[in-house]
N, C-alpha and C. Protein backbone atom coordinates (compact mmCIF):
# COMPACT_ATOMS: atom_id res chain seq x y z
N UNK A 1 40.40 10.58 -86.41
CA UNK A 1 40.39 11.85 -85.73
C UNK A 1 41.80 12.31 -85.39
N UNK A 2 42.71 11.05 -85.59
CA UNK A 2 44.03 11.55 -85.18
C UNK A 2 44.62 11.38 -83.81
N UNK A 3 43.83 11.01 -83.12
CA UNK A 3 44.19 10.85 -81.57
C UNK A 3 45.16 9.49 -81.12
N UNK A 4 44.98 8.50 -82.29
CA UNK A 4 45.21 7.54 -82.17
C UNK A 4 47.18 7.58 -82.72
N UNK A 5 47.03 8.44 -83.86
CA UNK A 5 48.42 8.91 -84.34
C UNK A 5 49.17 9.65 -83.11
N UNK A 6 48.61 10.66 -82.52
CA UNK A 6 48.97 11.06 -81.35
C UNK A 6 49.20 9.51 -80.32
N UNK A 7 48.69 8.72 -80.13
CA UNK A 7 49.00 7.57 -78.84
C UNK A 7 50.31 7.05 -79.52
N UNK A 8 50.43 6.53 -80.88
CA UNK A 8 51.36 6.17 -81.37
C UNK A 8 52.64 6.88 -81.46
N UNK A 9 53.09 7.80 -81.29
CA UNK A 9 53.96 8.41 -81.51
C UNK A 9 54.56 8.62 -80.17
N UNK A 10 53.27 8.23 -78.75
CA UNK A 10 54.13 8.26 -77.36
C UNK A 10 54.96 7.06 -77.26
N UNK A 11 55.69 7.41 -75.87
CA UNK A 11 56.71 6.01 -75.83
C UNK A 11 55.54 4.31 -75.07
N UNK A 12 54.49 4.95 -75.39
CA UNK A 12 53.22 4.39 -74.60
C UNK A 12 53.61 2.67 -75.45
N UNK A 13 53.84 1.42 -74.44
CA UNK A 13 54.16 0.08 -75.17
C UNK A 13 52.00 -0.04 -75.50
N UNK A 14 52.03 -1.14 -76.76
CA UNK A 14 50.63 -1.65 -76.64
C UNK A 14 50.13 -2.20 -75.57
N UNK A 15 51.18 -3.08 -74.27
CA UNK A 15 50.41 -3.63 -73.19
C UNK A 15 49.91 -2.50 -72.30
N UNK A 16 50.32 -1.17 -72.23
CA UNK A 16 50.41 0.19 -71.22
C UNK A 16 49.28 0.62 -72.10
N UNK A 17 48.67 0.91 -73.50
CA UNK A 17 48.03 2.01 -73.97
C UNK A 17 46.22 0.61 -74.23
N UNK A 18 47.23 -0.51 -74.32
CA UNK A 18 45.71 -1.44 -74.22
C UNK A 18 44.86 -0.96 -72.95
N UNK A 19 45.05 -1.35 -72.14
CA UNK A 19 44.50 -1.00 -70.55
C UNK A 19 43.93 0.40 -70.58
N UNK A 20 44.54 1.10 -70.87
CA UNK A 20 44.56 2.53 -70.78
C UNK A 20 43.12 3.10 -71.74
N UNK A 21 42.72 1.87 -72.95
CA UNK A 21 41.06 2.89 -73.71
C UNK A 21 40.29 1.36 -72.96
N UNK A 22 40.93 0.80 -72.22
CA UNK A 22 39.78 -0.34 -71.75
C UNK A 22 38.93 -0.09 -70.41
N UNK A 23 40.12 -0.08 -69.43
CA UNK A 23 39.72 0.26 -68.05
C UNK A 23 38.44 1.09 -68.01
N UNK A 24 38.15 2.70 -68.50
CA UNK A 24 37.50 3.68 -68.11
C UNK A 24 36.46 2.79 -68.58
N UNK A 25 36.38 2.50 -69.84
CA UNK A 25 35.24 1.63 -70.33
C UNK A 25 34.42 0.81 -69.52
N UNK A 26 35.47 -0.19 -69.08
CA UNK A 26 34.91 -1.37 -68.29
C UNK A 26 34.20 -0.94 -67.02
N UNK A 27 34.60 0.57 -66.74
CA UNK A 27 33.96 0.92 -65.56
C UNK A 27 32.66 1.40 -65.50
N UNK A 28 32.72 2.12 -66.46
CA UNK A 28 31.17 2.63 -67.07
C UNK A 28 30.16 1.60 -66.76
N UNK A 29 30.34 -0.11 -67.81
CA UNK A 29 29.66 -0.82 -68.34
C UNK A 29 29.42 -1.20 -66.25
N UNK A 30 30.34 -1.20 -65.60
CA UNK A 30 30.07 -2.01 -64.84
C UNK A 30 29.18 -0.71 -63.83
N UNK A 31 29.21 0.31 -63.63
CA UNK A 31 28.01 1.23 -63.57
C UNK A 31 26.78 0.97 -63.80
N UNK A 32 26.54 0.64 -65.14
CA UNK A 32 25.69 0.36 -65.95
C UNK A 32 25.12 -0.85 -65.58
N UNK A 33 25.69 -1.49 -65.16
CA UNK A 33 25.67 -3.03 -64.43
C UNK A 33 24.55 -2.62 -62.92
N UNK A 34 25.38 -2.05 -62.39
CA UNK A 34 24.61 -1.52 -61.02
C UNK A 34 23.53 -0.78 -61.24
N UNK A 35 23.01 0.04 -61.94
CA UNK A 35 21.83 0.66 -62.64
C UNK A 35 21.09 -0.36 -62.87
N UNK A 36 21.04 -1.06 -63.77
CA UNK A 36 20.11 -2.22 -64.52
C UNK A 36 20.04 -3.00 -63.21
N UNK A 37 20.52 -3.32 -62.61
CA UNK A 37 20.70 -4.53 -61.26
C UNK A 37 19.37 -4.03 -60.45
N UNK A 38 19.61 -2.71 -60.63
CA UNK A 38 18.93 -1.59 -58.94
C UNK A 38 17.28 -1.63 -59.41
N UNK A 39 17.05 -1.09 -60.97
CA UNK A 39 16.04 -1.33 -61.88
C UNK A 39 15.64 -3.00 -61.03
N UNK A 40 16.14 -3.97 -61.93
CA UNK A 40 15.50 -5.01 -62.06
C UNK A 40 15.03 -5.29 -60.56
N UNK A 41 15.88 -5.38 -59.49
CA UNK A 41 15.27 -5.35 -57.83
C UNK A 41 14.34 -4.46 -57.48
N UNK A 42 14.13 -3.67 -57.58
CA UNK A 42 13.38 -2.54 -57.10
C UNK A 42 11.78 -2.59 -58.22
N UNK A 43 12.37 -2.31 -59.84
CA UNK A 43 11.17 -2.11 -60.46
C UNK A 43 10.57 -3.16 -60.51
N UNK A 44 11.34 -4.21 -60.79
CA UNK A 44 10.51 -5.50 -61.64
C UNK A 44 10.20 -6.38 -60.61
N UNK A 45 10.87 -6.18 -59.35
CA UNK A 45 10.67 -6.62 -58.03
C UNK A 45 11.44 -8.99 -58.47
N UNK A 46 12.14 -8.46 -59.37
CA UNK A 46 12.60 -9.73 -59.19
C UNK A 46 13.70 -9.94 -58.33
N UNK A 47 13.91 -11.27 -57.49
CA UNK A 47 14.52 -11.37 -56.31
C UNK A 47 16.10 -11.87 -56.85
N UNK A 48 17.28 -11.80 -56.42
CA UNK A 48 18.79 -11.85 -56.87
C UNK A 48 18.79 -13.19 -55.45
N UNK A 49 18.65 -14.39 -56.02
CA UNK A 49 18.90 -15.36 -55.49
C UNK A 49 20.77 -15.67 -55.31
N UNK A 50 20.77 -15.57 -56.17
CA UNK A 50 22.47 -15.78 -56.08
C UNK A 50 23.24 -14.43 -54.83
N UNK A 51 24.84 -15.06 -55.43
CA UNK A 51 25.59 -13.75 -54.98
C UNK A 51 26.03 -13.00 -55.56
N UNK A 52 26.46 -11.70 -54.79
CA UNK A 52 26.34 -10.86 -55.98
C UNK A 52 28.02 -10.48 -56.35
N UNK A 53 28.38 -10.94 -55.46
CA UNK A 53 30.08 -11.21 -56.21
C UNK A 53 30.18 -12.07 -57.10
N UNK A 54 29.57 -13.61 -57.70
CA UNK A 54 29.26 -14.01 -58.87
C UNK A 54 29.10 -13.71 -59.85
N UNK A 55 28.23 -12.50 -59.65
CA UNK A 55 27.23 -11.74 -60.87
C UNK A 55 28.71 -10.89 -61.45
N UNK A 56 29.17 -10.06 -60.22
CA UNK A 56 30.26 -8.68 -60.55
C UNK A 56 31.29 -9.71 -61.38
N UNK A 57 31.71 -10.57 -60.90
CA UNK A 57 32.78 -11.87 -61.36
C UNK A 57 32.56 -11.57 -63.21
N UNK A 58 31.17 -12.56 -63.31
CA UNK A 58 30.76 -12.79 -64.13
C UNK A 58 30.58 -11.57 -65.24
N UNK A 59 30.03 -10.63 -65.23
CA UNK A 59 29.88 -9.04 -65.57
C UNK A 59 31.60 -8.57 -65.98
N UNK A 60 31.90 -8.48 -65.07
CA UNK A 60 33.61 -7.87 -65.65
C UNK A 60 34.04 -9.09 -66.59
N UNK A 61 33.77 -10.41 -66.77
CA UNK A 61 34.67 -11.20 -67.39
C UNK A 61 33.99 -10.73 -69.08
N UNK A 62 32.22 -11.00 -68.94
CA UNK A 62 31.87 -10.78 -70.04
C UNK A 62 32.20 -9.26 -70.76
N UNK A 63 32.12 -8.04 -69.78
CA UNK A 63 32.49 -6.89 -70.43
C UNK A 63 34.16 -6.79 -70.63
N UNK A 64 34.92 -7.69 -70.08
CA UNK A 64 36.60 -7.62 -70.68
C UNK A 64 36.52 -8.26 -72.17
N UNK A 65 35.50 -9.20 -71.95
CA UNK A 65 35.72 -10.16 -73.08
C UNK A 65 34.78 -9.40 -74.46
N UNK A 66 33.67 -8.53 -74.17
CA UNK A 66 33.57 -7.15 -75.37
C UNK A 66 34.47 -6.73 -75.71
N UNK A 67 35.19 -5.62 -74.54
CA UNK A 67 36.18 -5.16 -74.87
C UNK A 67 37.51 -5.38 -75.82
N UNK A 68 37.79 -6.58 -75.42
CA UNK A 68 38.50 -7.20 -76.02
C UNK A 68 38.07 -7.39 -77.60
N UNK A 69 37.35 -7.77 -78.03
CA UNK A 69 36.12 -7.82 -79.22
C UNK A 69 36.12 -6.68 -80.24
N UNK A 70 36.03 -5.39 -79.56
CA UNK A 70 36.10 -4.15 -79.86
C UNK A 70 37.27 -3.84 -80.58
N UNK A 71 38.58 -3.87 -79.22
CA UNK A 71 40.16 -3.75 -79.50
C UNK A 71 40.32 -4.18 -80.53
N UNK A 72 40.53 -5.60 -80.90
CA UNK A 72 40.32 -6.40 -81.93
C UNK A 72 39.93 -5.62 -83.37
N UNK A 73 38.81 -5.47 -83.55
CA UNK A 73 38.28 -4.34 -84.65
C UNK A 73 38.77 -3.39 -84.73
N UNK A 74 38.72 -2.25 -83.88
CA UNK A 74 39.87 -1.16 -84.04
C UNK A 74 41.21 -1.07 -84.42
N UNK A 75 42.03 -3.15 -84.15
CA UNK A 75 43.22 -2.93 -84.94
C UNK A 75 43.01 -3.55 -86.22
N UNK A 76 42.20 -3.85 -86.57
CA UNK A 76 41.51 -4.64 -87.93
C UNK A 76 41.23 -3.07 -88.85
N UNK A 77 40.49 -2.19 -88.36
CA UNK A 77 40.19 -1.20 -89.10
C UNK A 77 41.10 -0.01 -89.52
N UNK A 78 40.88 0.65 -90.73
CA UNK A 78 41.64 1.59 -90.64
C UNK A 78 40.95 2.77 -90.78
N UNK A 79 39.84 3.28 -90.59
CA UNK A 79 38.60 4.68 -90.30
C UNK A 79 38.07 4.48 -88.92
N UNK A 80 37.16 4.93 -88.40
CA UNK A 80 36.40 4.94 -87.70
C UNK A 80 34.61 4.43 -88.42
N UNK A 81 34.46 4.28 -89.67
CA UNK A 81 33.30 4.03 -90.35
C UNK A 81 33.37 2.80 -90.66
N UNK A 82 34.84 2.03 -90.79
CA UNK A 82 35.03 0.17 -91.24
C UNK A 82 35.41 0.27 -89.79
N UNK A 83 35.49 0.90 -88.60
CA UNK A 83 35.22 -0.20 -87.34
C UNK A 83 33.78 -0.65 -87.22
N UNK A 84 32.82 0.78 -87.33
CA UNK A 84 31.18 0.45 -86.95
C UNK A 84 31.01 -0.47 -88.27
N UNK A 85 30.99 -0.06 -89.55
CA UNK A 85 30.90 -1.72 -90.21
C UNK A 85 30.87 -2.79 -89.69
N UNK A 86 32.52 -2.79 -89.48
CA UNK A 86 32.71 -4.46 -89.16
C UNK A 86 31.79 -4.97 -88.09
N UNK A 87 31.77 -3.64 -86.92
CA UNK A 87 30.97 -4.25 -85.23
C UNK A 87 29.10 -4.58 -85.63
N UNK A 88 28.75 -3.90 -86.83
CA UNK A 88 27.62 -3.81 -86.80
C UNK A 88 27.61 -5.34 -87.86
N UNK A 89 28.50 -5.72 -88.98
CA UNK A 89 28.62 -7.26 -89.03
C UNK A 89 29.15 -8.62 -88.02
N UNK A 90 29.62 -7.84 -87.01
CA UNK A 90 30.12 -9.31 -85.61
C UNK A 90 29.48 -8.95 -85.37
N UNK A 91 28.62 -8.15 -84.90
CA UNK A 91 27.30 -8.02 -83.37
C UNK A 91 25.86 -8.45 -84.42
N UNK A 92 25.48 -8.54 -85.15
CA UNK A 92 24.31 -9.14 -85.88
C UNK A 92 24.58 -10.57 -85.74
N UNK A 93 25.15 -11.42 -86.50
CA UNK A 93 25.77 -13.09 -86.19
C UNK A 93 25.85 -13.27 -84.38
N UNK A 94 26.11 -12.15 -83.77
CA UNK A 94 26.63 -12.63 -82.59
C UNK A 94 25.63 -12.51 -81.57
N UNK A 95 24.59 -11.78 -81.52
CA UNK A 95 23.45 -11.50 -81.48
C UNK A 95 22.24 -12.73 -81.51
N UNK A 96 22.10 -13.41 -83.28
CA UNK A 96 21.72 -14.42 -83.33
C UNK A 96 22.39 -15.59 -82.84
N UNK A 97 23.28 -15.95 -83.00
CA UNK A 97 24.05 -17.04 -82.32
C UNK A 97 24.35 -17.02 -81.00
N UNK A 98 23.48 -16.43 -80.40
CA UNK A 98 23.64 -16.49 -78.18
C UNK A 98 22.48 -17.17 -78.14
N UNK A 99 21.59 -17.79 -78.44
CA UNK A 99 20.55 -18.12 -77.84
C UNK A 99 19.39 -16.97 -77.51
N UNK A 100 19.55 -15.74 -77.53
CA UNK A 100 18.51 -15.31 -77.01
C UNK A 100 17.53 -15.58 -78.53
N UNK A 101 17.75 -15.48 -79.18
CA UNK A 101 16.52 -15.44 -80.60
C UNK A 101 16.04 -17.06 -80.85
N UNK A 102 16.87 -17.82 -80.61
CA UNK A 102 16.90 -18.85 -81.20
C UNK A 102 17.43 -20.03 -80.04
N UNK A 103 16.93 -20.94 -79.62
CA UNK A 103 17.43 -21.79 -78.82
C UNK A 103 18.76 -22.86 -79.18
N UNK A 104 20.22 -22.38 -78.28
CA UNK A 104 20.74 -22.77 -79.25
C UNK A 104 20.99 -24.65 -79.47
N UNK A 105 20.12 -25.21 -78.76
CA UNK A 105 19.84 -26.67 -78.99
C UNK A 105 18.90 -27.38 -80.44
N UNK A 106 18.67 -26.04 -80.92
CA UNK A 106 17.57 -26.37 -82.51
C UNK A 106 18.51 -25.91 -83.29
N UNK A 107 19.65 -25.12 -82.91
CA UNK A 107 20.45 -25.10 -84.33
C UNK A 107 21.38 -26.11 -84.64
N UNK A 108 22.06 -25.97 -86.05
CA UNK A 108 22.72 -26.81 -86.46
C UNK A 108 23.76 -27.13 -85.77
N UNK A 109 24.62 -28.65 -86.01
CA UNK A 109 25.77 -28.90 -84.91
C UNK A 109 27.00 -27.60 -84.94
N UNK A 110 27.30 -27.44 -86.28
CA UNK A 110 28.44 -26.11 -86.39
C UNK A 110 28.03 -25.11 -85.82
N UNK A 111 26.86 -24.37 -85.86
CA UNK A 111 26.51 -23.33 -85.43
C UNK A 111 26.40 -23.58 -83.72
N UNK A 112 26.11 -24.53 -83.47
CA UNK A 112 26.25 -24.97 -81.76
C UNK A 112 28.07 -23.99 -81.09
N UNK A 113 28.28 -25.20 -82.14
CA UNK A 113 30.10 -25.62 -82.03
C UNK A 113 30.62 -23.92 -82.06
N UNK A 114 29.66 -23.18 -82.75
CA UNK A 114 30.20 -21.41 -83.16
C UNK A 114 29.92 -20.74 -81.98
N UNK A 115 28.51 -20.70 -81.72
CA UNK A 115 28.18 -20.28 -79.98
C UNK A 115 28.79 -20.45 -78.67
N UNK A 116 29.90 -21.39 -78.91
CA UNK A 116 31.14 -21.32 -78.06
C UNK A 116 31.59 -20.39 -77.86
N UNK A 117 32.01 -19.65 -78.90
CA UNK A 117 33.07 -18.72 -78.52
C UNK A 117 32.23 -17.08 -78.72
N UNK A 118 31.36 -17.21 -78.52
CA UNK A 118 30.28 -15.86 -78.38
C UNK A 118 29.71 -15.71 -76.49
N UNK A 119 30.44 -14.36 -76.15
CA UNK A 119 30.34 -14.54 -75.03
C UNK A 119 28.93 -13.86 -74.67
N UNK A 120 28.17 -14.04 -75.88
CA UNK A 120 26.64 -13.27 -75.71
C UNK A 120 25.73 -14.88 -75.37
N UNK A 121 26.60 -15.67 -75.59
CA UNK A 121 25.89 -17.16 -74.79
C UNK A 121 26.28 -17.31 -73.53
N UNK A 122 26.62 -17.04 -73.16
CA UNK A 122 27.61 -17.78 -71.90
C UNK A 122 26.49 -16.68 -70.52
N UNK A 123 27.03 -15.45 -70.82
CA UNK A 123 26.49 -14.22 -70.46
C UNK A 123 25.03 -14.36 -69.63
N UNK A 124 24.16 -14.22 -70.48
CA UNK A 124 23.09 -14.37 -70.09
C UNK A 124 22.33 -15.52 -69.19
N UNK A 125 22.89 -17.11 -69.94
CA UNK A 125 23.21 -18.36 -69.34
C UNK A 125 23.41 -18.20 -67.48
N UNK A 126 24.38 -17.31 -67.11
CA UNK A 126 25.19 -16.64 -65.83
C UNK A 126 23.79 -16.02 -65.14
N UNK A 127 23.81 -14.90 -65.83
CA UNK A 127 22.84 -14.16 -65.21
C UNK A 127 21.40 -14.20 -64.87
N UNK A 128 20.73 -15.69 -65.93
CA UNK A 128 19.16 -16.25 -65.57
C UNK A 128 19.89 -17.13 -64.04
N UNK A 129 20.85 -18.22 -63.87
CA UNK A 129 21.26 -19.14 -62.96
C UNK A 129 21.76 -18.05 -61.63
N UNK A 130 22.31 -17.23 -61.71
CA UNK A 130 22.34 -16.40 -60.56
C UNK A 130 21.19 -15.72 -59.89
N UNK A 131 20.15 -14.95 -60.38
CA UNK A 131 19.40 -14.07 -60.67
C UNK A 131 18.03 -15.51 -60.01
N UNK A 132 17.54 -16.28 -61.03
CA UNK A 132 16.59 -17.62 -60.73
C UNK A 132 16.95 -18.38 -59.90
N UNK A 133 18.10 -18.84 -59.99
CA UNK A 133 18.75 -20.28 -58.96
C UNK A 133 19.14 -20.08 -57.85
N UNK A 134 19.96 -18.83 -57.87
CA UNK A 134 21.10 -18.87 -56.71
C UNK A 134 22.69 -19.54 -56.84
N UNK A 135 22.71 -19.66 -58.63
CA UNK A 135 23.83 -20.48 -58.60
C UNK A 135 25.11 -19.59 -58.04
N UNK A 136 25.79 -20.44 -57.66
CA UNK A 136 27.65 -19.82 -57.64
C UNK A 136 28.29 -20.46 -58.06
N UNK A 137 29.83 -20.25 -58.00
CA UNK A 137 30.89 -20.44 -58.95
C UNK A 137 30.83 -22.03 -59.27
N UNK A 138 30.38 -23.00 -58.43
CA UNK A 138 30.68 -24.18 -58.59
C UNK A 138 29.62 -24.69 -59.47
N UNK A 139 28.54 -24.30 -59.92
CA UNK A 139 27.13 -24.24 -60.95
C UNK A 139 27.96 -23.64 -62.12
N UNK A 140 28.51 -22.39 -62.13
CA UNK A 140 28.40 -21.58 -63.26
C UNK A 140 29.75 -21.91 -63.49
N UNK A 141 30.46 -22.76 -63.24
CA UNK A 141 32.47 -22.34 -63.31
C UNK A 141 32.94 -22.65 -65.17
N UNK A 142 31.69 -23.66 -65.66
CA UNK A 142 32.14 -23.92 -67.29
C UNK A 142 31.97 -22.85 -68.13
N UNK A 143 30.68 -21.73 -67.63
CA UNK A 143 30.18 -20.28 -68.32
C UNK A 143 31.55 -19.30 -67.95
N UNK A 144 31.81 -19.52 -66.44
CA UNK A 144 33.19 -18.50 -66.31
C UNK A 144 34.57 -18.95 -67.39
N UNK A 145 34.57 -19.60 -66.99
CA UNK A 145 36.06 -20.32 -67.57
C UNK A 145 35.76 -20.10 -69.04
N UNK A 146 34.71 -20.24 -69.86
CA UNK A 146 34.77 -19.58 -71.28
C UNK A 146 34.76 -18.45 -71.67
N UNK A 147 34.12 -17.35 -70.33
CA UNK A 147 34.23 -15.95 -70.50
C UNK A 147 35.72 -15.31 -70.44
N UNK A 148 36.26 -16.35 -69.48
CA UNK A 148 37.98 -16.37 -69.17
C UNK A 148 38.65 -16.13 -70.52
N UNK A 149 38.57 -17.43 -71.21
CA UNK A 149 39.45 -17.54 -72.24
C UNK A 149 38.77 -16.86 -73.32
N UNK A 150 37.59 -16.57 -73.40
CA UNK A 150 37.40 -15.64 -74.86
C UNK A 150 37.90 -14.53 -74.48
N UNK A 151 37.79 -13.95 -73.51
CA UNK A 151 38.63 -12.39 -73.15
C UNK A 151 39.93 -12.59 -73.17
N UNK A 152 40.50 -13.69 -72.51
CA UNK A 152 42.02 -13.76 -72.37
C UNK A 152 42.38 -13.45 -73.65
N UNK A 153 41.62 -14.66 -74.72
CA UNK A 153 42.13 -14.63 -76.21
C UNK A 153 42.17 -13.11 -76.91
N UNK A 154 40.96 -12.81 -76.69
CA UNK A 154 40.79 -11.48 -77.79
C UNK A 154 41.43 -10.53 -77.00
N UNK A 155 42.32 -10.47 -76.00
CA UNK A 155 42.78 -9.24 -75.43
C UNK A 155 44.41 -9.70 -75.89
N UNK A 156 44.77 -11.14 -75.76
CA UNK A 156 45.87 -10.77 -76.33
C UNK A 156 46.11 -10.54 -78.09
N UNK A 157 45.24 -10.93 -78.89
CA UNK A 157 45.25 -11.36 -79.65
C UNK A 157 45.16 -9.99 -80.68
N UNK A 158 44.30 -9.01 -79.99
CA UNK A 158 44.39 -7.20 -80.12
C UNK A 158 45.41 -6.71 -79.82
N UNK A 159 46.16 -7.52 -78.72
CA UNK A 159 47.51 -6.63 -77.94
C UNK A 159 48.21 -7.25 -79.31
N UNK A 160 48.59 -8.17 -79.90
CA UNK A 160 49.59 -8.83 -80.40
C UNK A 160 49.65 -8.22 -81.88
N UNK A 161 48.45 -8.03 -82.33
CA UNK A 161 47.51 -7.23 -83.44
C UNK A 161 48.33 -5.94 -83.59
N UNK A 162 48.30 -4.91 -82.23
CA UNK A 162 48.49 -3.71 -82.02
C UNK A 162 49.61 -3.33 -82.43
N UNK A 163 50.63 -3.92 -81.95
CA UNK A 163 51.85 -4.41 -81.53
C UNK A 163 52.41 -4.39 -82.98
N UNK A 164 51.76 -5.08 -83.76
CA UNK A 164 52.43 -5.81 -84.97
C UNK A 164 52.33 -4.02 -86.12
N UNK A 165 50.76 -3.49 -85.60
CA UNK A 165 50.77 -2.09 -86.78
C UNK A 165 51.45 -1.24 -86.43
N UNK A 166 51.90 -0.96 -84.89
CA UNK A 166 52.99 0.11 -84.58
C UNK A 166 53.78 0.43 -85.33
């Protein structure tokens, strides 16, 4: 669309213009967060055993660590039609490989070993133990700490990406 030629041409560094298509995003999702939350208490009348600074914790790490995911692709692509490609080939694999379709204790050891770094496992994992248990950080700290570093990774790893096509 060109907008992106326009960012490039400001004196905007990749660590200043990263933040800058992430933030608004992350705010939305975490909107979106509070919507679905209000739903599930109210409609489905299920009870939020945990806390809910856990949950927000947990929620921003997994939606940095999309984001990040996204970034990533956008500096991988060069249209707007091979980004949705590529996202619509990582989000199918990534999709199946969280556990929700498939338990991931019946799949194979590699494919275990792959569900590591899919923060569509970790995610949900968080949100049944908060939501059912009441867990907090000291229950959930191995699910955080991987949501940590898959976002850490893919945010620098887009920044470094970015950086390099300038």
């Amino acid at each position: 669309m060109g907008t992106l030629e326009q960012l490039l041409v400001s004196p905007l560094s990749a660590a200043a213009l990263i933040p800058g298509k992430t933030l608004p995003v992350g705010g939305i999702a975490l909107v979106q967060l509070a919507l679905v939350t209000t739903i599930v208490l109210l409609w489905f009348d299920i009870p939020l055993r945990g806390p809910v600074s856990v949950l927000l914790l947990a929620a921003a790490l997994f939606i940095f660590a999309g984001l990040s995911f996204g970034l990533l692709i956008s500096t991988i692509s060069k249209t707007q039609q091979e980004a949705f490609l590529v996202m619509f080939l990582f989000l199918l694999p990534a999709i199946v490989l969280s556990g929700f379709l498939y338990p991931v204790e019946t799949m194979p050891w590699v494919f275990q070993q792959l569900t590591l770094a899919n923060p569509l496992r970790h995610f949900p994992e968080v949100v049944r133990a908060i939501f059912l248990k009441g867990s907090g950080v000291q229950e959930l700290w191995t699910q955080l700490s991987a949501l940590t570093v898959i976002a850490l990774a893919g945010v620098a790893f887009a920044t470094r990406r970015f950086a390099r096509t300038t």
